[in-house]
N, C-alpha and C. Protein backbone atom coordinates (compact mmCIF):
# COMPACT_ATOMS: atom_id res chain seq x y z
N UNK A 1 0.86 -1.17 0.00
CA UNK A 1 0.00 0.00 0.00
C UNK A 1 0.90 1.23 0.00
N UNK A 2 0.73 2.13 -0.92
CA UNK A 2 1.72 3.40 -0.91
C UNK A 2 0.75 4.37 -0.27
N UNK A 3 1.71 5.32 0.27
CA UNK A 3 1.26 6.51 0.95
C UNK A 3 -0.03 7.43 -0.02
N UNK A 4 -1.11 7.92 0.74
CA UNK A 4 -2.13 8.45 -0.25
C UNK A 4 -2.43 7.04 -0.73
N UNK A 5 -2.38 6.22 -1.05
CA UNK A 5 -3.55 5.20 -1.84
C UNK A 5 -4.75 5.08 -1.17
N UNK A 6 -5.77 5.15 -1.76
CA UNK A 6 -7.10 4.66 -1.18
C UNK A 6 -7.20 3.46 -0.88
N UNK A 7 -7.90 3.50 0.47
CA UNK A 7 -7.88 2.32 0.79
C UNK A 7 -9.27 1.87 1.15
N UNK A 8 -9.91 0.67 1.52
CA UNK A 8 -11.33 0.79 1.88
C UNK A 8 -10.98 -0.16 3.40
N UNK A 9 -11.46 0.03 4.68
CA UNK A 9 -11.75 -0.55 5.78
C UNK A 9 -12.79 -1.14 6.46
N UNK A 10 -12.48 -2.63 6.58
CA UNK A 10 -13.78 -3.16 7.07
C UNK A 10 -13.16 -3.56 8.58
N UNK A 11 -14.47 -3.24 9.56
CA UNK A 11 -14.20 -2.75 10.58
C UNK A 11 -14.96 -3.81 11.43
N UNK A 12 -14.20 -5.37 11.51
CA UNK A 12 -15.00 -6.41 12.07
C UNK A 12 -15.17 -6.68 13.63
N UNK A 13 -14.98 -5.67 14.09
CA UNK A 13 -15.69 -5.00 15.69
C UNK A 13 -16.86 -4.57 15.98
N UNK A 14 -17.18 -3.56 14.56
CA UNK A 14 -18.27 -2.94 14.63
C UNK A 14 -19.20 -2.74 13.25
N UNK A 15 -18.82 -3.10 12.35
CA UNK A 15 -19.49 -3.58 11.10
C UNK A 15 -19.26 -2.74 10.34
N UNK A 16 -18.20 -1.30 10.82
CA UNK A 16 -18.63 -0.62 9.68
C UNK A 16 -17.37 -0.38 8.97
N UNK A 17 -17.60 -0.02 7.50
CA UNK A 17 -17.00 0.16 6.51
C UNK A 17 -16.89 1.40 5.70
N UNK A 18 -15.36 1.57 5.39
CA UNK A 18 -15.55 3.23 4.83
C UNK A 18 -14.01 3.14 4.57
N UNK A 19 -14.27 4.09 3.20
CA UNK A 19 -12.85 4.63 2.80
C UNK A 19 -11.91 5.18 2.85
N UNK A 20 -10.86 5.41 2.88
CA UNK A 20 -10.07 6.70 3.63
C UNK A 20 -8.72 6.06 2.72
N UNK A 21 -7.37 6.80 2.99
CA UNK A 21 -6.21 7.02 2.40
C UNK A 21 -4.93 6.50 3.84
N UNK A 22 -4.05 6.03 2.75
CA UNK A 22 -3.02 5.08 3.85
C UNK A 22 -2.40 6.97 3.87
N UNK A 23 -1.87 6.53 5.21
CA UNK A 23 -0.53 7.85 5.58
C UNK A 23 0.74 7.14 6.31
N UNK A 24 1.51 7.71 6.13
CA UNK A 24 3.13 6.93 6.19
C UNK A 24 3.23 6.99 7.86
N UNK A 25 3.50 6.10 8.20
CA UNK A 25 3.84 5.63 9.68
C UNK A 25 5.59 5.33 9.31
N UNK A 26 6.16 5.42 10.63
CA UNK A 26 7.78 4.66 10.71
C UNK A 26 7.78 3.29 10.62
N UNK A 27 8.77 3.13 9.88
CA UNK A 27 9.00 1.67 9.21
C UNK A 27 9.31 0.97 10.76
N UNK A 28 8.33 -0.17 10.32
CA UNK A 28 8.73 -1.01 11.91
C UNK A 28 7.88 -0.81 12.63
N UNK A 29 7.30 0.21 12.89
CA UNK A 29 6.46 0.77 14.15
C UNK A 29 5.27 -0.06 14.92
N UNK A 30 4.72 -0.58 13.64
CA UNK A 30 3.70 -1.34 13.90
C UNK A 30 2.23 -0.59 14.18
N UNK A 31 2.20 1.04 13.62
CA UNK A 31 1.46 1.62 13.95
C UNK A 31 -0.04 1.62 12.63
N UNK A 32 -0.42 1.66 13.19
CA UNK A 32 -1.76 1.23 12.56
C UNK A 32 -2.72 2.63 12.81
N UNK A 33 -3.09 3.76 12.75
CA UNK A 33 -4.19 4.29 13.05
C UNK A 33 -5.25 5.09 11.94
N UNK A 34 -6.65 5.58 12.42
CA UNK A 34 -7.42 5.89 12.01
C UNK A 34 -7.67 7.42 12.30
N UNK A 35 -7.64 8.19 11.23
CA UNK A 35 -7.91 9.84 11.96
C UNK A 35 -8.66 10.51 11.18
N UNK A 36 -9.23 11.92 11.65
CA UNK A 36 -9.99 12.78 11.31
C UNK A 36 -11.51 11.92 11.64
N UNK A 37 -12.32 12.23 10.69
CA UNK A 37 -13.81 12.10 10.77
C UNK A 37 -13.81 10.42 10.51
N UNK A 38 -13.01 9.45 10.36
CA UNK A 38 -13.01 8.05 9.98
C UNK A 38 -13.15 7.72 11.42
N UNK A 39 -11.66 8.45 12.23
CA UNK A 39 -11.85 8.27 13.72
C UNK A 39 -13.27 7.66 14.47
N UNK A 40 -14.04 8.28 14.26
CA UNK A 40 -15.53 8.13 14.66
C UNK A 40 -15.61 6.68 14.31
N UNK A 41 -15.44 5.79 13.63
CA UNK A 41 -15.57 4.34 13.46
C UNK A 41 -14.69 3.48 13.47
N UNK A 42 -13.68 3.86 14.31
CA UNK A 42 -12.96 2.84 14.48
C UNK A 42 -12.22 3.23 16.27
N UNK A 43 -11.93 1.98 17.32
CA UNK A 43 -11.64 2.29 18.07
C UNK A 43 -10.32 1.59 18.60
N UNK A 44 -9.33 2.11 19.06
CA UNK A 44 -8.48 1.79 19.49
C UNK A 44 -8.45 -0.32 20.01
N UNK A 45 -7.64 -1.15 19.39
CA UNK A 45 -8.28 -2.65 19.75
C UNK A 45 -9.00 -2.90 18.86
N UNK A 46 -10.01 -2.25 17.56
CA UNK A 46 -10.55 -2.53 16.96
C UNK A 46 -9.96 -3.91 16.08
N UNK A 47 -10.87 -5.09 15.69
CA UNK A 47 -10.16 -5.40 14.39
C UNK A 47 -10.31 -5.31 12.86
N UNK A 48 -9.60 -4.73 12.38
CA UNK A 48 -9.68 -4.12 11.39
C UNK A 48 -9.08 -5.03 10.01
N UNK A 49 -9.70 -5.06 8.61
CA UNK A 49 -9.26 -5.30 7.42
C UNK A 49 -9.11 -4.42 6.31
N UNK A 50 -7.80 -4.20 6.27
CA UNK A 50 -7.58 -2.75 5.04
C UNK A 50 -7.57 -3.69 3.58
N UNK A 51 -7.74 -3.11 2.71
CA UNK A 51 -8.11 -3.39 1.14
C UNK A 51 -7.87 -2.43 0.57
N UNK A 52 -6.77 -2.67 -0.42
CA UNK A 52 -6.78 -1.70 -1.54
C UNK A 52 -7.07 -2.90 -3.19
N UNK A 53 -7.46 -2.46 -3.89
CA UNK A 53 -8.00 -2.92 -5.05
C UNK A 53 -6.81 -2.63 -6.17
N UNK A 54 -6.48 -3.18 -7.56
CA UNK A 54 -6.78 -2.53 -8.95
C UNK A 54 -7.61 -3.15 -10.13
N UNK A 55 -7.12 -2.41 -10.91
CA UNK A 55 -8.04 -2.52 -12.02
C UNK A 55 -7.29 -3.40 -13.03
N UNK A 56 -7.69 -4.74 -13.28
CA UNK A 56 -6.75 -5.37 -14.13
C UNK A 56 -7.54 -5.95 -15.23
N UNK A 57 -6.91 -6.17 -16.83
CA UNK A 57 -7.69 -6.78 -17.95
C UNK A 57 -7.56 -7.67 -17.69
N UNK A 58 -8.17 -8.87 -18.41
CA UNK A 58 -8.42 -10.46 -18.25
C UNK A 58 -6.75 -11.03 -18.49
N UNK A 59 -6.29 -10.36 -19.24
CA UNK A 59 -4.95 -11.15 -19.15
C UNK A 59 -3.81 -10.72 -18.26
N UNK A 60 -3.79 -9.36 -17.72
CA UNK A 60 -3.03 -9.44 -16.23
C UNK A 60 -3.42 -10.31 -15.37
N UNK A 61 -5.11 -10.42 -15.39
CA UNK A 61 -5.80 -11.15 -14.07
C UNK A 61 -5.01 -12.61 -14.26
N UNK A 62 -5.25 -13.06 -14.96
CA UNK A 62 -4.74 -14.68 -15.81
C UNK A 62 -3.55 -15.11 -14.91
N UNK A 63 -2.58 -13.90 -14.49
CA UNK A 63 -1.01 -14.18 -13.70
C UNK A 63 -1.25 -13.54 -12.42
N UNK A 64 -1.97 -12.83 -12.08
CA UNK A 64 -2.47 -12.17 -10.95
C UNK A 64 -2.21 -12.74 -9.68
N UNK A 65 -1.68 -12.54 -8.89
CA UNK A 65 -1.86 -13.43 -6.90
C UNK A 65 -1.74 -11.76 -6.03
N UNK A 66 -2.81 -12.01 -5.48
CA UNK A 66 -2.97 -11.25 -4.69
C UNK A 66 -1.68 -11.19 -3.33
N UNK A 67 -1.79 -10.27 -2.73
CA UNK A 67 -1.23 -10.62 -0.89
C UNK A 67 -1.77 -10.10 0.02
N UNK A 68 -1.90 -11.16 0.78
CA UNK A 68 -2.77 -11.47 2.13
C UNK A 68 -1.85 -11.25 2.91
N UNK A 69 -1.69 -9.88 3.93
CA UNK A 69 -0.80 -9.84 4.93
C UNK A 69 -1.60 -10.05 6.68
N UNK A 70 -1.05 -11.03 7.37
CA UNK A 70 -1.64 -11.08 8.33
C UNK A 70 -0.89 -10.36 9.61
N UNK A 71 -1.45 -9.85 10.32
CA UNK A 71 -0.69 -9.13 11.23
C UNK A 71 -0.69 -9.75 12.86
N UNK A 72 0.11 -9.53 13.90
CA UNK A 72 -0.21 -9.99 15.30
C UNK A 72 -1.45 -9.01 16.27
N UNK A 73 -1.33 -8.98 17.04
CA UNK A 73 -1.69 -8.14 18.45
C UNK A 73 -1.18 -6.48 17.94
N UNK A 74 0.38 -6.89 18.37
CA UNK A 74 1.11 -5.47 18.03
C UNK A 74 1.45 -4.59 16.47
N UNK A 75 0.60 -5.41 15.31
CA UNK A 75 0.33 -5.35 14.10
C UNK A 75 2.06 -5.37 13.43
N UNK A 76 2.41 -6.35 13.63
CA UNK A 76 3.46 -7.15 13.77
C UNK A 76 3.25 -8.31 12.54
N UNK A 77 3.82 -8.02 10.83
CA UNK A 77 3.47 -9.38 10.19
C UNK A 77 3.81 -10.60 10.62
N UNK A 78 2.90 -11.74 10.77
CA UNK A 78 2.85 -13.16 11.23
C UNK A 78 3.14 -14.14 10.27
N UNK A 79 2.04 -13.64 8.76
CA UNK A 79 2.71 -14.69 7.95
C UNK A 79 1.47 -13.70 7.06
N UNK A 80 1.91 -14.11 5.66
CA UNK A 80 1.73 -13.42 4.36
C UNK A 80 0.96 -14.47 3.24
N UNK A 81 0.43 -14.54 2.49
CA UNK A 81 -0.36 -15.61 1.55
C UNK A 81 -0.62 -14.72 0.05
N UNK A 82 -0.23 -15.64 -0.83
CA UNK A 82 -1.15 -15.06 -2.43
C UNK A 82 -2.60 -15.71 -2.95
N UNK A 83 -3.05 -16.45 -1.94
CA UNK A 83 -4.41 -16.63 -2.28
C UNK A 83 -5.29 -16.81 -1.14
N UNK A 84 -6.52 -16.36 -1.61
CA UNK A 84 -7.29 -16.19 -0.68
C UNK A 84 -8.69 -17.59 -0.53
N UNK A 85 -8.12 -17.74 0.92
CA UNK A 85 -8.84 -19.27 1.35
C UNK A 85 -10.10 -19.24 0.75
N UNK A 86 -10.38 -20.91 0.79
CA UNK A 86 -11.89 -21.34 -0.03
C UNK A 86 -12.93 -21.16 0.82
N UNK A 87 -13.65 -20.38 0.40
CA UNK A 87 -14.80 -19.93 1.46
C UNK A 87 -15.83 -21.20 1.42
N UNK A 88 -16.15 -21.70 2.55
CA UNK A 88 -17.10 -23.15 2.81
C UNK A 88 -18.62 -22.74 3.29
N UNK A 89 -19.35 -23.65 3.13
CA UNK A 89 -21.10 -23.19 3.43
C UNK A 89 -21.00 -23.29 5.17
């Protein structure tokens, strides 16, 4: 995710979802936060899923793998994935 990219947040504490823009934290930090008027929906402990998207034709998609970064407690990466698990009934 680069600095300024849009990002969209789903906010699986409290259900809610909304857009906003990454801003550069210190490398390492492990800092994670939410500000201005977004603030209002998200709370400190929250758990949170950031998403950024693009836009790809059928034949980028074709080679395409996403990454799945998973984070700890202290938003600390744990372990990383290029595909996203098979969702079951």
């Amino acid at each position: 995710i680069q600095e300024y990219e849009q990002i969209e947040i789903y906010n699986v504490s409290n259900g809610e979802r909304f857009t906003t823009y990454a801003i550069r934290a210190e490398d390492g930090s492990g800092i994670i936060s939410v500000n201005g008027a977004a603030a209002h929906r998200a709370d400190p402990g929250d758990i949170i899923i950031i998403c950024a998207y693009v836009g790809l034709t059928q034949q980028e998609l074709a080679s395409f793998k996403p990454k799945l970064v998973y984070l700890d407690e202290q938003n600390h990466i744990t372990h990383t994935r290029n595909t996203i698990p098979v969702q079951v009934a």
